[in-house]
C-alpha atoms as a PDB file:
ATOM      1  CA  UNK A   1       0.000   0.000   0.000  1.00  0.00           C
ATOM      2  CA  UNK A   2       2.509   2.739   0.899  1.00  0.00           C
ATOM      3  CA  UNK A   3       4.361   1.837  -2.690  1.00  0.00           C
ATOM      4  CA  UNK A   4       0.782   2.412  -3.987  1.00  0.00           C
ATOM      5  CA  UNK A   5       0.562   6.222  -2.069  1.00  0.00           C
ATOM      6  CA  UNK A   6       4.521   7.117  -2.731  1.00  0.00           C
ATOM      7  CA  UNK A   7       4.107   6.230  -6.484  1.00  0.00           C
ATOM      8  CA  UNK A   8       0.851   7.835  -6.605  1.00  0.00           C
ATOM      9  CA  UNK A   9       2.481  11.172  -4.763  1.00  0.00           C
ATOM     10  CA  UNK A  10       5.387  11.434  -6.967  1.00  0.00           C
ATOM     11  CA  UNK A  11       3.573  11.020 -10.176  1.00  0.00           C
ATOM     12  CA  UNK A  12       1.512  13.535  -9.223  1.00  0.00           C
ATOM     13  CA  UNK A  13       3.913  15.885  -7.941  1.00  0.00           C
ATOM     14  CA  UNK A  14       5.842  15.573 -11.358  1.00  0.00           C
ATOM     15  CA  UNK A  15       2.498  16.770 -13.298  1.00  0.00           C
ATOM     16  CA  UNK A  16       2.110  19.760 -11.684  1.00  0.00           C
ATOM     17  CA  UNK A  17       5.364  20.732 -11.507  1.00  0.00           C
ATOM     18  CA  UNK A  18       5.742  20.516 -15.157  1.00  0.00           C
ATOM     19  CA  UNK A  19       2.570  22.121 -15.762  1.00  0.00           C
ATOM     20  CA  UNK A  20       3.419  24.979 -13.334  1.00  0.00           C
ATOM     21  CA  UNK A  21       6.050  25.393 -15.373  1.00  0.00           C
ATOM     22  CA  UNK A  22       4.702  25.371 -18.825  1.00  0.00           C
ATOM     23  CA  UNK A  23       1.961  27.398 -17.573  1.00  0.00           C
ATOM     24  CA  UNK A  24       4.371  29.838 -16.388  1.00  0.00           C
ATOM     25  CA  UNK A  25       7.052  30.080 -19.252  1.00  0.00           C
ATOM     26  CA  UNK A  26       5.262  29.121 -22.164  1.00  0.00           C
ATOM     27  CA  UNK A  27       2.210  31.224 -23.906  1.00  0.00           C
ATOM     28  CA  UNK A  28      -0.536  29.430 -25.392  1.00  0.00           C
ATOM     29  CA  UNK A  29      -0.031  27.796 -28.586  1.00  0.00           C
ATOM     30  CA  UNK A  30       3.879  28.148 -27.849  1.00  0.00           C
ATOM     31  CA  UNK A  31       6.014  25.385 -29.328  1.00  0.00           C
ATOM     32  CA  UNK A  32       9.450  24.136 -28.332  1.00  0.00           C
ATOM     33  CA  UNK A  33      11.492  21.905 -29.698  1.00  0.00           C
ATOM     34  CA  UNK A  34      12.607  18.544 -27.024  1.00  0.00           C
ATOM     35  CA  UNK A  35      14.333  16.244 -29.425  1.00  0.00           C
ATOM     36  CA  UNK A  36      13.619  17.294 -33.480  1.00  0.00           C
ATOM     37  CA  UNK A  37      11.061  15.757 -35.539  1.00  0.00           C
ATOM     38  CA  UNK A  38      10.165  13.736 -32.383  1.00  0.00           C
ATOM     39  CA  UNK A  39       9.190  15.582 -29.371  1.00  0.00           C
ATOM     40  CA  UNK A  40       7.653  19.456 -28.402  1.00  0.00           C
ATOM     41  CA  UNK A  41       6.614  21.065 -25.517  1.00  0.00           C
ATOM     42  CA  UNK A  42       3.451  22.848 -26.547  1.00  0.00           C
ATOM     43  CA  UNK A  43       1.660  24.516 -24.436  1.00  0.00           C
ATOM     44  CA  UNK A  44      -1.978  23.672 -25.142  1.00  0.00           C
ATOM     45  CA  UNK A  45      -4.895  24.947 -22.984  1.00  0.00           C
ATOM     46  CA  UNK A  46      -7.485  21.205 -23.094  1.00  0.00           C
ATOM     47  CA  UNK A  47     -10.973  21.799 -22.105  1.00  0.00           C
ATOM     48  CA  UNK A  48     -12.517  18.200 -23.450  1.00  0.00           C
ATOM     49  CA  UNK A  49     -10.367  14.817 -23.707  1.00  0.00           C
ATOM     50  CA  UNK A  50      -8.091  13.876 -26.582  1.00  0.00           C
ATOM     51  CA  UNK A  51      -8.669  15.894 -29.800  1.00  0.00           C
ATOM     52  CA  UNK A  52     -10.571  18.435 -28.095  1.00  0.00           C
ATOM     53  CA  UNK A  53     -13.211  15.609 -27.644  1.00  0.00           C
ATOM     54  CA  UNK A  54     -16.300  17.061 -25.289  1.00  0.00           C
ATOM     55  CA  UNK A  55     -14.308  20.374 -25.217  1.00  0.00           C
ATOM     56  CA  UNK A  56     -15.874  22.707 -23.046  1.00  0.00           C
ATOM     57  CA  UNK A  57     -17.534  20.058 -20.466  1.00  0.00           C
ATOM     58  CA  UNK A  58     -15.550  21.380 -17.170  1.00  0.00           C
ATOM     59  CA  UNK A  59     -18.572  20.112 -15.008  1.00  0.00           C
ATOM     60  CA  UNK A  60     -19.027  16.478 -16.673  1.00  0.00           C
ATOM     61  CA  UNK A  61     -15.556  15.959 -16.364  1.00  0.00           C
ATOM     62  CA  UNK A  62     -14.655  16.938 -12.952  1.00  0.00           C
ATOM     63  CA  UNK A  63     -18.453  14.748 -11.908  1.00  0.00           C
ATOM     64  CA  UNK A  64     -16.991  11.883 -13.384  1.00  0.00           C
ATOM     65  CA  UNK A  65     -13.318  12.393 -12.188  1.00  0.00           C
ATOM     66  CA  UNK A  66     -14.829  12.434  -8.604  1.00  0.00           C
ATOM     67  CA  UNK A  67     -16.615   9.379  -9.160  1.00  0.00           C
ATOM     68  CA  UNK A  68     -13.962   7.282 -10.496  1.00  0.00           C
ATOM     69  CA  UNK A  69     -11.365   9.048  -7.589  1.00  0.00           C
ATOM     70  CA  UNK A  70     -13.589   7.851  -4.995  1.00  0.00           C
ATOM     71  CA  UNK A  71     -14.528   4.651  -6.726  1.00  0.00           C
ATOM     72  CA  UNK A  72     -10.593   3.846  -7.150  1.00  0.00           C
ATOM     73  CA  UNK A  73      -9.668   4.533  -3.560  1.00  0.00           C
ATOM     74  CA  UNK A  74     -12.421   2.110  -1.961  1.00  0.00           C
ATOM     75  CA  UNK A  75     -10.804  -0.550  -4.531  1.00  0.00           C
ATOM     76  CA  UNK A  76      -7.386   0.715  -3.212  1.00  0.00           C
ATOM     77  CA  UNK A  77      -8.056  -0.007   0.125  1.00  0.00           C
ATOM     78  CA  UNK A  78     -10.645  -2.794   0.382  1.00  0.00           C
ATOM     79  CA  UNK A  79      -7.626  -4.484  -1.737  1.00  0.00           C
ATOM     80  CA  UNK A  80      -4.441  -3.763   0.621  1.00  0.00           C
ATOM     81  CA  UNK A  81      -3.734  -6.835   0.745  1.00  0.00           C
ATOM     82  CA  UNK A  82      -4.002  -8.308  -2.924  1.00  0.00           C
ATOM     83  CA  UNK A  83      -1.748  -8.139  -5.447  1.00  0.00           C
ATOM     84  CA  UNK A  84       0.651  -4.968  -4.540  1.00  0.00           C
ATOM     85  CA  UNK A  85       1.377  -4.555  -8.671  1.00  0.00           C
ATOM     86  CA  UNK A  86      -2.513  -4.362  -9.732  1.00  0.00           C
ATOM     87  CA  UNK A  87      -2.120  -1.416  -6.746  1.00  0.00           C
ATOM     88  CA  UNK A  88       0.539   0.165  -8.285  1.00  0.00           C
ATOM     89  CA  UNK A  89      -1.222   0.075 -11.333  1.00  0.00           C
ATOM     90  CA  UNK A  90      -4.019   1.298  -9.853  1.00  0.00           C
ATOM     91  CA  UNK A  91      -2.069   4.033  -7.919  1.00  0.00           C
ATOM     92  CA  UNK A  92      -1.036   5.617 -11.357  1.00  0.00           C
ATOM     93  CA  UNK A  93      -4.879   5.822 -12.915  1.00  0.00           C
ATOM     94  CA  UNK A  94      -5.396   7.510  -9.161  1.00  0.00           C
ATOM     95  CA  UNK A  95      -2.802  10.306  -9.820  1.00  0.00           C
ATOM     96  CA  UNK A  96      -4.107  10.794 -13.425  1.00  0.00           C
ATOM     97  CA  UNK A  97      -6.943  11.401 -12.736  1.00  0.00           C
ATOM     98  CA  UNK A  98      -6.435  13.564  -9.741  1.00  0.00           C
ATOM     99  CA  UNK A  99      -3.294  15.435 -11.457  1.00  0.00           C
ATOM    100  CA  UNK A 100      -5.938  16.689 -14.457  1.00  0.00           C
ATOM    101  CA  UNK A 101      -8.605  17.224 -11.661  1.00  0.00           C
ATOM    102  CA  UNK A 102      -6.838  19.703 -10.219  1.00  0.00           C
ATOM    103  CA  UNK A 103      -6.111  21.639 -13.441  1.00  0.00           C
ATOM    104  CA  UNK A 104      -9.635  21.513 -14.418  1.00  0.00           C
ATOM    105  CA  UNK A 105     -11.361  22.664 -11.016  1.00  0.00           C
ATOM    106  CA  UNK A 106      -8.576  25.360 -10.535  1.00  0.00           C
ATOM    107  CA  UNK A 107      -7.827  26.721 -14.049  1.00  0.00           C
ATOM    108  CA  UNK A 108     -10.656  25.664 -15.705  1.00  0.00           C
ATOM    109  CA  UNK A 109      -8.278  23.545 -18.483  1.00  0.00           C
ATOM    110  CA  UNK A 110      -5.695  20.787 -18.434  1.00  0.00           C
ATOM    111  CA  UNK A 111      -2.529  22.024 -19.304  1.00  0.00           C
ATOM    112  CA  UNK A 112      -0.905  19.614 -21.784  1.00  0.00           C
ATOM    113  CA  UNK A 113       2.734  20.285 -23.175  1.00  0.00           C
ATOM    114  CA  UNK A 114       3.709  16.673 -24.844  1.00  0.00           C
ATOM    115  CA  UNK A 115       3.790  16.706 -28.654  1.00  0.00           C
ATOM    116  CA  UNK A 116       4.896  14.148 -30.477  1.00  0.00           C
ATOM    117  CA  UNK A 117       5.287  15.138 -33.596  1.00  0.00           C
ATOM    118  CA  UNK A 118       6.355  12.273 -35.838  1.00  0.00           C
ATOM    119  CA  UNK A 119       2.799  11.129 -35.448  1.00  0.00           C
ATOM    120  CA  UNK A 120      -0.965  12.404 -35.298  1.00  0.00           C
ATOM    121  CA  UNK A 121      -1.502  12.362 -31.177  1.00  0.00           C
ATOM    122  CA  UNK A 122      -2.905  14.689 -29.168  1.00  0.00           C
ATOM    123  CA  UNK A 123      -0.454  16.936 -26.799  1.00  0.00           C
ATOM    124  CA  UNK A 124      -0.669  14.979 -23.838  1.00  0.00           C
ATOM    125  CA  UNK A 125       0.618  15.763 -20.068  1.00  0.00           C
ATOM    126  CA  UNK A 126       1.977  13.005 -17.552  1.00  0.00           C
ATOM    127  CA  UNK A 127      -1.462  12.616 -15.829  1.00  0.00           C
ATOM    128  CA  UNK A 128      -2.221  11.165 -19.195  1.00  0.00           C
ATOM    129  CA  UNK A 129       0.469   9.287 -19.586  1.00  0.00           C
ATOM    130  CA  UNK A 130       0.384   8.188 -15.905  1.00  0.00           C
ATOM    131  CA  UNK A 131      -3.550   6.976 -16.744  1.00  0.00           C
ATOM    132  CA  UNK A 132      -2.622   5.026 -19.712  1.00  0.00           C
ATOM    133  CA  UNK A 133       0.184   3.312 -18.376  1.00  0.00           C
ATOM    134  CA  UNK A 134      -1.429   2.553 -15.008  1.00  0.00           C
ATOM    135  CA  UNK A 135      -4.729   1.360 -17.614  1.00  0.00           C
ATOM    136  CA  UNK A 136      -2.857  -0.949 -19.813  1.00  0.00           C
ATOM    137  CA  UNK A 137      -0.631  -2.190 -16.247  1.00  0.00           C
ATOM    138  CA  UNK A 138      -3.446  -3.222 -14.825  1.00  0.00           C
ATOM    139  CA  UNK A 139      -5.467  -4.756 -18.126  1.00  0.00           C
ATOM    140  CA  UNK A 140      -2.366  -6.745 -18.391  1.00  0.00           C
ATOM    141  CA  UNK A 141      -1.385  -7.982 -14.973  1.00  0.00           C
ATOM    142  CA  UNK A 142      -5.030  -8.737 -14.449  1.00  0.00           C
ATOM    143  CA  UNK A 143      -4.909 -11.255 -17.310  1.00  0.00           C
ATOM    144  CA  UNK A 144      -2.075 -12.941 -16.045  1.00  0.00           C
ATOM    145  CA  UNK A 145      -2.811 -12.615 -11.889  1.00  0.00           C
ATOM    146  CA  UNK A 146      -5.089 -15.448 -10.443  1.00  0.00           C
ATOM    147  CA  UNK A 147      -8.710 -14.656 -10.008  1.00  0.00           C
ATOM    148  CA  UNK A 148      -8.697 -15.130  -6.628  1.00  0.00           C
ATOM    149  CA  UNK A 149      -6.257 -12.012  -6.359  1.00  0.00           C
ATOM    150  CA  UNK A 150      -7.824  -9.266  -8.864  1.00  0.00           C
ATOM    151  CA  UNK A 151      -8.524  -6.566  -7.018  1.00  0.00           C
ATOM    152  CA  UNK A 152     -11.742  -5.386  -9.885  1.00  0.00           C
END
């Protein structure tokens, strides 16, 4: 469990640092190269999901933020004592989805800054990527853990 809250912390704390940052140094729309024809900091002002999906929902998206937050913490600690991976996993999803949370409750956005640009992808942030991961984690050790230890 304390794994669980530590990675779950630092992931977290690592989101909105960045996005403090890019929020601070970067205007809107700005573009800097990380690594050519690869990688970008843009500084992109989200209000929907990926592709500007839903854009302008604040209010359905912080409802059902606060639904799975609360739903993923009663997993998190009915399941303590299960499989301390599928709680990692789970951990990450946690601090996703709490890391854009705060951005949309407090600036009324996410602040993403990720562009890859060698492909069509939306600019992401690491609450995304922390979500995905900690998604595809715990599809996969799920498959592979015995039923009698999933923790969903």
């Amino acid at each position: 469990m304390l794994v669980t809250i530590l990675t779950g912390i630092f992931l977290l704390f690592c989101d909105q640092f960045l996005k403090i940052y890019i929020h601070n140094q970067f205007q809107p729309n700005e573009t800097k190269a990380i690594i050519d024809n690869v990688l970008n900091f843009t500084y992109i002002r989200n209000d929907g999901a990926g592709w500007g999906i839903l854009s302008g929902q604040r209010t359905f998206f912080i409802v059902i933020t606060l639904i799975i937050i609360v739903i993923l913490i009663r997993i998190i600690i009915k399941n303590k004592e299960k499989s301390w991976t599928q709680l990692i996993w789970l951990g990450m999803i946690l601090s996703g989805a709490i890391g854009n949370l705060i951005d949309r409750i407090i600036l009324g956005y996410v602040v993403d800054m990720f562009h890859l640009t060698f492909i069509d992808f939306p600019v992401f942030n690491i609450a995304d990527m922390a979500l995905t991961v900690g998604i595809v984690g715990l599809m996969i050790v799920t498959i592979i853990t015995p039923e009698e230890e999933h923790v969903i």
